[in-house]
Protein backbone atom coordinates (compact mmCIF):
# COMPACT_ATOMS: atom_id res chain seq x y z
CA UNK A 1 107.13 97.95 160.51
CA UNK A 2 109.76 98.42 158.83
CA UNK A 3 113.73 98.67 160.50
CA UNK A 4 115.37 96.50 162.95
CA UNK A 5 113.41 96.89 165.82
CA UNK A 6 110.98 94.97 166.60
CA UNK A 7 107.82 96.49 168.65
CA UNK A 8 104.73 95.40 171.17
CA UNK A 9 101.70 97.50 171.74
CA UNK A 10 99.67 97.73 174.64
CA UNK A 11 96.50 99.62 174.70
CA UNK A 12 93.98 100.61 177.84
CA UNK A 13 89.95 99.38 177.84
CA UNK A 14 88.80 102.81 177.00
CA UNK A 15 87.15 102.80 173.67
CA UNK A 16 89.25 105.47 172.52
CA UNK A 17 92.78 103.51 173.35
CA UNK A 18 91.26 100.62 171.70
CA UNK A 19 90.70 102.44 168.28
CA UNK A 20 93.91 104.01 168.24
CA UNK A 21 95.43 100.52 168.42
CA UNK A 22 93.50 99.20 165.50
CA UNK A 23 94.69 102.48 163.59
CA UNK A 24 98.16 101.25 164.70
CA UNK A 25 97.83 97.82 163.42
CA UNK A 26 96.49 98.17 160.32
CA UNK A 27 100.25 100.61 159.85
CA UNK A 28 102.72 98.59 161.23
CA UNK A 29 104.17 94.75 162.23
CA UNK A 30 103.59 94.39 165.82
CA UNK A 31 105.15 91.18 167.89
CA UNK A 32 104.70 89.40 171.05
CA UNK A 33 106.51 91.16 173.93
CA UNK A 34 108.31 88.00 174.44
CA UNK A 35 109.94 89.08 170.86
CA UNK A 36 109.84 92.65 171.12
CA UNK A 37 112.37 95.41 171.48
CA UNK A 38 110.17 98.12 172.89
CA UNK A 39 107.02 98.78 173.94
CA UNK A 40 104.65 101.29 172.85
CA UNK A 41 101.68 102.20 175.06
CA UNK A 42 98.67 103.63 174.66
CA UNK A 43 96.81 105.27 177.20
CA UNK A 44 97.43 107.45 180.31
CA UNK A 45 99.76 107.36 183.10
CA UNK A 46 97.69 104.94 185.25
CA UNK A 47 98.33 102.57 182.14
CA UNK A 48 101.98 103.07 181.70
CA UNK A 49 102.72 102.79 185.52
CA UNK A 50 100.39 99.36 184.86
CA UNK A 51 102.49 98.52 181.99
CA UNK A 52 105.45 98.98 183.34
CA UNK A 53 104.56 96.79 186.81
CA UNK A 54 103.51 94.16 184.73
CA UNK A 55 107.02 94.30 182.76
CA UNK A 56 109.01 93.92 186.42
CA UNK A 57 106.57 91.05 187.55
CA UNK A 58 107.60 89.25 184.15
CA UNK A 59 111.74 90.38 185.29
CA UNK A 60 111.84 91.95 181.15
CA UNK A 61 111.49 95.37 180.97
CA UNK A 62 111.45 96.93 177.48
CA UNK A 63 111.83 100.74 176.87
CA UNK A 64 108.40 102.07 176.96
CA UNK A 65 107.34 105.08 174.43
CA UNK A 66 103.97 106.00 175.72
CA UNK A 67 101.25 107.98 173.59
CA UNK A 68 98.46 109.30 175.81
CA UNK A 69 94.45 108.87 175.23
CA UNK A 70 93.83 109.53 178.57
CA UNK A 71 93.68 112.62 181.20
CA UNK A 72 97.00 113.71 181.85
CA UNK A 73 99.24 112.42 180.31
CA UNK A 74 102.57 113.45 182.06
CA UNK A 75 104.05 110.58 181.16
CA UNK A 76 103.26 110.36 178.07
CA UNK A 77 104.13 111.58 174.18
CA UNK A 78 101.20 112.92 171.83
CA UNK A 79 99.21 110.72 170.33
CA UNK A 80 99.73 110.11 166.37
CA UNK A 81 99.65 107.38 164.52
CA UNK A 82 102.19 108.93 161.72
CA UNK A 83 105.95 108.63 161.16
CA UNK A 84 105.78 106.31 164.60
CA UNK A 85 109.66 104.53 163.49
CA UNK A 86 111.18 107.96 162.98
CA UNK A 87 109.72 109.26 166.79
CA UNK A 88 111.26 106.29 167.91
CA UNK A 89 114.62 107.03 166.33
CA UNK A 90 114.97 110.63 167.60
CA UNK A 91 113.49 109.91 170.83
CA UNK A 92 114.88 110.73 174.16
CA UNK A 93 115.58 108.19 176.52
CA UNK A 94 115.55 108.36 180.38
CA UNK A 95 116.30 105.61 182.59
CA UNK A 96 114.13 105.82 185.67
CA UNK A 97 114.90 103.83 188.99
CA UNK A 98 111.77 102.05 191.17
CA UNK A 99 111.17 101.80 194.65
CA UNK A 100 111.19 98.39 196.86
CA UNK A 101 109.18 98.15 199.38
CA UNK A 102 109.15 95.40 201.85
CA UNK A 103 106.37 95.37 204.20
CA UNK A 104 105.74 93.02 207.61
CA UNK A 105 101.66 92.74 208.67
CA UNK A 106 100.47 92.72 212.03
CA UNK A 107 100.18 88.59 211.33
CA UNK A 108 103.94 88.26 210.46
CA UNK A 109 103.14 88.41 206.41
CA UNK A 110 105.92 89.68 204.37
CA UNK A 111 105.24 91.57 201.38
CA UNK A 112 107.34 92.85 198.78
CA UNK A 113 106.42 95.37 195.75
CA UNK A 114 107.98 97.67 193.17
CA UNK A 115 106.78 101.63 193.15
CA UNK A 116 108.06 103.83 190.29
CA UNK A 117 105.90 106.75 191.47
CA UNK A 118 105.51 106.75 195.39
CA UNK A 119 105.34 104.59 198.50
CA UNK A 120 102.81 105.77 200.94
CA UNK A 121 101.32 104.89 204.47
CA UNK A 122 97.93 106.07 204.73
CA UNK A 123 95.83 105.29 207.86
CA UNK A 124 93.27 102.96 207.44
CA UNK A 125 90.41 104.38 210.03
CA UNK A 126 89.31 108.11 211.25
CA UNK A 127 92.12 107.79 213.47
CA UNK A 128 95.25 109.35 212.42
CA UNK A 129 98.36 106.80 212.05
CA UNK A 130 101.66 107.04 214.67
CA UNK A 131 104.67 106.05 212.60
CA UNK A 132 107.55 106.12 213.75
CA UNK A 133 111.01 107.03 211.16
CA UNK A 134 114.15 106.17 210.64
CA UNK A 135 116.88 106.42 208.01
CA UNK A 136 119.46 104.31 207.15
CA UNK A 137 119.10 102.56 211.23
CA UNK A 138 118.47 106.09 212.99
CA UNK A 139 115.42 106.66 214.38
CA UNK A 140 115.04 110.57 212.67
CA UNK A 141 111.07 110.99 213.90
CA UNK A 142 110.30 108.87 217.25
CA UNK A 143 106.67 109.89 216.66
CA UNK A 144 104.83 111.22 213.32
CA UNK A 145 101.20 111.54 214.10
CA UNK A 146 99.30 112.05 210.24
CA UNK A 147 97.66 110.67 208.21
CA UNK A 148 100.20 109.42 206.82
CA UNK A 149 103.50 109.66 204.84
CA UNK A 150 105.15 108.55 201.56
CA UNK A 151 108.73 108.47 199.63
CA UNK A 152 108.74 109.72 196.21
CA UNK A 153 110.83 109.01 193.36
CA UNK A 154 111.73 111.74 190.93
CA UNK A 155 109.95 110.64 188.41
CA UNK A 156 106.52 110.58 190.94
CA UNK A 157 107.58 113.64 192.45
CA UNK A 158 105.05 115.60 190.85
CA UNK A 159 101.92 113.22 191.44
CA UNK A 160 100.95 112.54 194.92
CA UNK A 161 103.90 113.92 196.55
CA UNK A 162 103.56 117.15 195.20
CA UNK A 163 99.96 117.17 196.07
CA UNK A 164 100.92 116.33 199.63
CA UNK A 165 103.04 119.61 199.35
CA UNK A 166 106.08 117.55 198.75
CA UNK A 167 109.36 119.16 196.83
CA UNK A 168 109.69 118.56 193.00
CA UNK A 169 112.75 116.54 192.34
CA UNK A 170 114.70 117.05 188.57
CA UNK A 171 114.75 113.45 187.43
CA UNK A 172 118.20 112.63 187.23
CA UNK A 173 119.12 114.24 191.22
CA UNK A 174 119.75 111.31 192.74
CA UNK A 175 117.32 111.78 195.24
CA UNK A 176 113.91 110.95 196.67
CA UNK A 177 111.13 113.29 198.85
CA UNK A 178 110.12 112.27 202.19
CA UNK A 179 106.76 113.99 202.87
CA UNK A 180 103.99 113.79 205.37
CA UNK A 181 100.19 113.24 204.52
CA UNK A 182 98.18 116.51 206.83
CA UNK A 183 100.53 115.84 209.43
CA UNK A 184 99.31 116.82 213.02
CA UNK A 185 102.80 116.49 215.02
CA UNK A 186 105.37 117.64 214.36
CA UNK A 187 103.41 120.36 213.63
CA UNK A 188 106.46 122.24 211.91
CA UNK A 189 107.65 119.07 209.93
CA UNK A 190 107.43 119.13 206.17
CA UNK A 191 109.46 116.33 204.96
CA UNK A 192 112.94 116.00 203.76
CA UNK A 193 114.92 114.89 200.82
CA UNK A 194 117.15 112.50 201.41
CA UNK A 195 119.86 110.23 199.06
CA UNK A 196 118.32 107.53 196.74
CA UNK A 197 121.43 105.27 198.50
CA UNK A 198 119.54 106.12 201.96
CA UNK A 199 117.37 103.21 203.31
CA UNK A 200 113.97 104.37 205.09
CA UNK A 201 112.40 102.25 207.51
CA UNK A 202 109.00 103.09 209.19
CA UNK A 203 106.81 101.35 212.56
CA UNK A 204 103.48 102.11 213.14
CA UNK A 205 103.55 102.15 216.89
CA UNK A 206 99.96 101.38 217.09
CA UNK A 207 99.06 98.79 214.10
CA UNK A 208 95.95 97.63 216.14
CA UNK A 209 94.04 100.78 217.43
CA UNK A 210 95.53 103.02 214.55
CA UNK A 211 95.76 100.50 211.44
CA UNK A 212 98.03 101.69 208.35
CA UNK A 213 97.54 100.58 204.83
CA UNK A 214 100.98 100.65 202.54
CA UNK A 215 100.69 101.57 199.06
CA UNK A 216 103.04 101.53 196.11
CA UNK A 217 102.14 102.86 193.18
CA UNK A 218 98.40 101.19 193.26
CA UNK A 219 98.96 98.52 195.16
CA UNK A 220 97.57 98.09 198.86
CA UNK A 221 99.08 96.03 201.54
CA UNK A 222 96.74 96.51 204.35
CA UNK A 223 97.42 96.52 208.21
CA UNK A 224 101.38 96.51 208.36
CA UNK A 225 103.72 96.91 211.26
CA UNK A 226 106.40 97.80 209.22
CA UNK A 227 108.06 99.08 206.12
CA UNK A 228 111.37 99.49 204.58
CA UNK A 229 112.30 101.45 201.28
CA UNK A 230 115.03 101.50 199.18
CA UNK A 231 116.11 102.46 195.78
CA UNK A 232 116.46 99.76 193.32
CA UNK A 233 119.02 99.98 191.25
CA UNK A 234 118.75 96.56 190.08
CA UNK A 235 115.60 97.07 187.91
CA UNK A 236 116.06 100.73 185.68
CA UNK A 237 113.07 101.13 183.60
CA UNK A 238 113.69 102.89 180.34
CA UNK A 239 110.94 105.32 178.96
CA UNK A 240 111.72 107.25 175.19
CA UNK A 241 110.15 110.72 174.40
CA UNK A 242 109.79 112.99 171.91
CA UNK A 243 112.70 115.20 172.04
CA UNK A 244 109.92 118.19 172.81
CA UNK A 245 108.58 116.55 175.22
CA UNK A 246 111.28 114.74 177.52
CA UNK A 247 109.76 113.91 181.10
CA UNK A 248 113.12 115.64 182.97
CA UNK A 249 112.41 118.63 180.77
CA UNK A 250 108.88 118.73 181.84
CA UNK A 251 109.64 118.31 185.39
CA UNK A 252 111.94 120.93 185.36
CA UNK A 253 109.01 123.34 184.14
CA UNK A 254 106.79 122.07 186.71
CA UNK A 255 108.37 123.85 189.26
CA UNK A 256 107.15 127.49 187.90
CA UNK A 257 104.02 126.11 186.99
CA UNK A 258 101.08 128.45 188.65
């Protein structure tokens, strides 16, 4: 390719991922993400949210400029394989901050993983999980009986949160969505949104009879006695769109979607 920057690709199994990168390669230089500059992926948003993980595990994260070939796509550009160094000139970029979690089993394991969508406590048996809440050292909810509860980013505000009847956040708020999973008790309870400098901390009061699995992003830490979430500011990730189709724009839009 021709310019200054130089670019990795990264394309999903699915057959039709795997032909679009060919396409790609036969157009343009491509380097080793050790060399590269940015990152363009091809797929859906399971496989950026994949890419991305993989890019904090290796502590080098590139701007991403997705281009989706798979379901949904909210994450993602258009696919084309034409004019790909002038969409990354005009694009858009939006700095997007993960979640840490840091989770405790029932054996004393410590666990710690990255979310950029959602953390979530889902109960691990027909039972329904008892978690207690607290924010920032204050117990908030001494009991939440559901099955079970998550924090939300802005940028995953409109995936599982907003299935779980959680509030769309605008991307750049400064905020992240507490929401219960069917909650049972409190039965009038529907989450809250709270600071992204707010640290939340939940116990499941009964890890043993009720077991709770913690999730972030996709994935699982199973049986835990405890979890704490923060912002981190530390990592940003970086992902460029086309100008039409900015992610803060589309979030915005999601809100009078029917």
């Amino acid at each position: 390719m021709s310019g200054e920057r130089k670019l990795a690709l990264a394309a999903s199994p699915s057959p039709l991922a795997q032909d679009a990168a060919k396409e790609l390669k036969r157009r343009y230089e491509w380097f080793p993400p050790s060399e590269a500059e940015i990152m363009v992926a091809l797929g859906g948003d399971g496989f950026l949210l994949q890419t991305l993980h993989q890019m904090l595990d290796r502590h080098r994260a590139l701007p991403v400029f997705g281009m989706n070939l798979g379901t949904v796509g909210f994450l993602m550009n258009e696919w084309s394989p034409d004019l790909l160094e002038n969409r990354l000139i005009g694009a858009k970029t939006i700095k997007v901050a993960p979640l840490k979690m840091d989770a405790v089993t029932i054996d004393g394991e410590k666990v710690s993983l990255a979310a950029i969508n959602e953390v979530s406590l889902l109960r691990e048996t027909r039972q329904t999980a008892w978690i207690e809440v607290s924010v920032d050292g204050r117990v908030v909810l001494t009991e939440l009986v559901a099955d079970g509860v998550l924090v939300s980013t802005p940028a995953g505000s409109t995936a599982y949160n907003f299935s779980a009847h959680g509030p769309i956040l605008p991307l750049e708020s400064a905020l992240v969505a507490l929401t219960p999973i069917s909650p049972f008790r409190p039965r009038r309870w529907r989450g809250a949104i709270l600071r992204d400098s707010n640290r939340i901390k939940f116990r499941v009061l009964d890890p043993v009879k009720r077991p709770v699995s913690a999730v972030a992003d996709q994935r699982e830490v199973r049986d835990v006695a405890s979890v704490e979430v923060i912002v981190d500011r530390g990592n940003p990730l970086t992902l460029m769109f086309d100008p039409e189709h900015a992610l803060d724009d589309r979030i915005v839009m999601e809100q009078f979607a029917i």
